[in-house]
Protein backbone atom coordinates (compact mmCIF):
# COMPACT_ATOMS: atom_id res chain seq x y z
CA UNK A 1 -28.61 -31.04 -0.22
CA UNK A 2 -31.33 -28.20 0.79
CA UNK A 3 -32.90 -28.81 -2.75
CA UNK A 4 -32.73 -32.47 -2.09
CA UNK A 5 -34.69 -32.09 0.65
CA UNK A 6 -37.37 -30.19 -0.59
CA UNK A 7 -37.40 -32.20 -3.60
CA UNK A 8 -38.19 -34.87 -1.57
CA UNK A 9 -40.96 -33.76 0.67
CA UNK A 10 -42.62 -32.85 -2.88
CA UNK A 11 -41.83 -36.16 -3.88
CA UNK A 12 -43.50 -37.80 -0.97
CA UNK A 13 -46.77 -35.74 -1.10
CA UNK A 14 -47.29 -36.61 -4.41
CA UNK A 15 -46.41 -39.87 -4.07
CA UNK A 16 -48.86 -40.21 -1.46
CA UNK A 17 -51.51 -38.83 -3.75
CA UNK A 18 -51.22 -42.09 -5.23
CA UNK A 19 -51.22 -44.60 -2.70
CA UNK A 20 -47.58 -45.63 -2.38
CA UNK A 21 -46.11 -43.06 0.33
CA UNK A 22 -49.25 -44.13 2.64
CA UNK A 23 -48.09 -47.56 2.60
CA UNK A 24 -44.35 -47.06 2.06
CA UNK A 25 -40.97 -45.34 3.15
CA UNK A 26 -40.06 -43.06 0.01
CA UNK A 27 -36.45 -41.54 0.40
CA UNK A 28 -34.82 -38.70 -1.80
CA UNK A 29 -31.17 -40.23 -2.69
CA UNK A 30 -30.54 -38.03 -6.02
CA UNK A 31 -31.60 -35.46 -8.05
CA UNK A 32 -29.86 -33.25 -11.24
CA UNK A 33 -30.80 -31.43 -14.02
CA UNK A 34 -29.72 -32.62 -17.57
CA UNK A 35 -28.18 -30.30 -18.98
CA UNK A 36 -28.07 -31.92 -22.41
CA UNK A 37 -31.64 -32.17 -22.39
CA UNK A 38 -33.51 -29.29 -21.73
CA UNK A 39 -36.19 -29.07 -19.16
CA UNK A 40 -35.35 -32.52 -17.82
CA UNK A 41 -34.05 -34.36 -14.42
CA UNK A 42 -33.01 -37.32 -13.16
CA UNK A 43 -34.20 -38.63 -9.86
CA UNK A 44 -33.47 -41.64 -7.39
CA UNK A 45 -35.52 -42.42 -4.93
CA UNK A 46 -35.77 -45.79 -2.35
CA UNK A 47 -38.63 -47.30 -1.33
CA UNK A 48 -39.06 -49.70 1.19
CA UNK A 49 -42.74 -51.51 0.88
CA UNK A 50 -43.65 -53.34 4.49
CA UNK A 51 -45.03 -56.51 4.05
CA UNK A 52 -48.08 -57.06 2.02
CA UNK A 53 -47.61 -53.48 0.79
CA UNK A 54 -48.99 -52.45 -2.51
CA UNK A 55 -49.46 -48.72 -4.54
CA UNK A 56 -52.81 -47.59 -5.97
CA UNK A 57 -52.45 -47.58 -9.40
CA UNK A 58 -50.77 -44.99 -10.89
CA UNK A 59 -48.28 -43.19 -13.77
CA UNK A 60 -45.04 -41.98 -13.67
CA UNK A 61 -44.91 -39.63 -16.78
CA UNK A 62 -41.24 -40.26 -16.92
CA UNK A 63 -38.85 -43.03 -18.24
CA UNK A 64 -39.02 -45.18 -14.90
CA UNK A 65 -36.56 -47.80 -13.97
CA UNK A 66 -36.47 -50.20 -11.01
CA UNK A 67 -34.20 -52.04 -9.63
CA UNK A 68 -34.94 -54.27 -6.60
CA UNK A 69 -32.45 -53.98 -3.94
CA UNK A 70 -34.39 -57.02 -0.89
CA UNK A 71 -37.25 -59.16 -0.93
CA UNK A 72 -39.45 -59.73 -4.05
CA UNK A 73 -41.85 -57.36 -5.55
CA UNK A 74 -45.08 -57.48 -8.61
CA UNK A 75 -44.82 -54.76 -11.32
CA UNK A 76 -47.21 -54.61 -14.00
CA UNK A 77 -48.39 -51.74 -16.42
CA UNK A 78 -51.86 -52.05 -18.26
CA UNK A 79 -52.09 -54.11 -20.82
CA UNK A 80 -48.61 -55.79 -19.50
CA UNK A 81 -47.70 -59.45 -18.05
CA UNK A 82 -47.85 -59.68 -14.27
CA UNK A 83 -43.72 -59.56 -13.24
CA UNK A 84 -42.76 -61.19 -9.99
CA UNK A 85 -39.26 -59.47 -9.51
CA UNK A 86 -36.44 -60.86 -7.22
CA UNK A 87 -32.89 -58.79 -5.63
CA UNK A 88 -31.07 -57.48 -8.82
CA UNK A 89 -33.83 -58.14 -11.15
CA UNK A 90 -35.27 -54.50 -13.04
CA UNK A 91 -38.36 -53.17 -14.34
CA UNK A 92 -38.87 -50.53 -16.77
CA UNK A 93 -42.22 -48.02 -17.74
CA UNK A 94 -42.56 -46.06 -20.95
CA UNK A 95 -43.74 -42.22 -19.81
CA UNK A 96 -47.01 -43.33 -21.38
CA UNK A 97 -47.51 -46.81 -19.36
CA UNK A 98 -50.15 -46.92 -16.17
CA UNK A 99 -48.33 -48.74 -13.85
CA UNK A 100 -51.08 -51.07 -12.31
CA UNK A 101 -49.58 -53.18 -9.72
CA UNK A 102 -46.91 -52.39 -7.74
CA UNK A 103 -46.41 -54.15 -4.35
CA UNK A 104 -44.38 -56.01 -1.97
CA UNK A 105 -45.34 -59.80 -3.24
CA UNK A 106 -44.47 -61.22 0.71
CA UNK A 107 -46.95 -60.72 2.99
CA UNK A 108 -44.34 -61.24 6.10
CA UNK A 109 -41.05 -59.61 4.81
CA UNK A 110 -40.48 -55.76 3.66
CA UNK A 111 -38.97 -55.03 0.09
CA UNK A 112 -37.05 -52.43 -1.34
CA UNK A 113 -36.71 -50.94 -4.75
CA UNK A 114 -34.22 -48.12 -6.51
CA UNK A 115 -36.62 -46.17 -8.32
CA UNK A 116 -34.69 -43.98 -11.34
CA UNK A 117 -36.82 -41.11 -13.11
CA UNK A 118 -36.05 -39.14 -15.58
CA UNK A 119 -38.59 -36.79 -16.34
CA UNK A 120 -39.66 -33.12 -16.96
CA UNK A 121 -38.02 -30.83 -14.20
CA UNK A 122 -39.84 -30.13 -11.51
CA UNK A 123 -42.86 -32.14 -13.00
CA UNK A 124 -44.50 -34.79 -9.97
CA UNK A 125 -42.99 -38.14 -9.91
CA UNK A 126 -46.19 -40.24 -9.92
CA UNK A 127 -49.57 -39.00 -10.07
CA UNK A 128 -53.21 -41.29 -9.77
CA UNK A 129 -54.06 -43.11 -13.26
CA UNK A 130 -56.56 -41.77 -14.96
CA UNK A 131 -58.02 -45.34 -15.98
């Protein structure tokens, strides 16, 4: 649990780097190596956008997959068709994809996404796109 902590207080500083921990509440829920695949980790996070919330944009370096748990959010990497994404709808980003828009699409009612990683261990979670 100690490295789950620490994990995320990393987490949220680099998040933050990017926009999204500024405007939202990021929370550590899970993190393990994989041991089948060397140097890499899984990690969960939640994040809870407040209304009219949105992320600078940004890439994950990782396989990223989101699943929305309340409200409605917009996902879209470059090059990529706007998604407006409801409770139990998912969105997915290639390690290579800059994930352009990312926000809460209600401007009076939070949302909340389960954010799965898996990436290089110990590698930041989201850093600022290098457009």
């Amino acid at each position: 649990m100690k490295a789950l902590k620490l994990l995320t207080t990393v987490l949220l500083c680099t998040l933050s780097t990017a926009g999204i921990a500024q405007q939202s509440d990021v929370k550590g829920i899970f993190q393990t190596d994989l041991s089948d695949i060397e140097g890499r980790e899984a990690v969960v996070l939640e994040v809870v956008y407040p209304p009219g919330a949105a992320s600078a944009s940004h890439r994950h370096n990782a396989h990223t997959f989101v699943y929305v748990l309340e409200g409605t959010v917009e996902m879209q990497v470059a090059g990529g068709e706007l998604k407006k994404l409801n409770v139990g709808q998912t969105f997915y980003e290639t390690p290579n994809d800059i994930h352009s828009v990312s926000r809460n699409a209600s401007d009076t009612e939070p949302a909340k996404i389960l954010v799965f990683f898996i990436k290089m261990k110990d590698a930041p979670a989201s850093v600022p796109a290098d457009d």
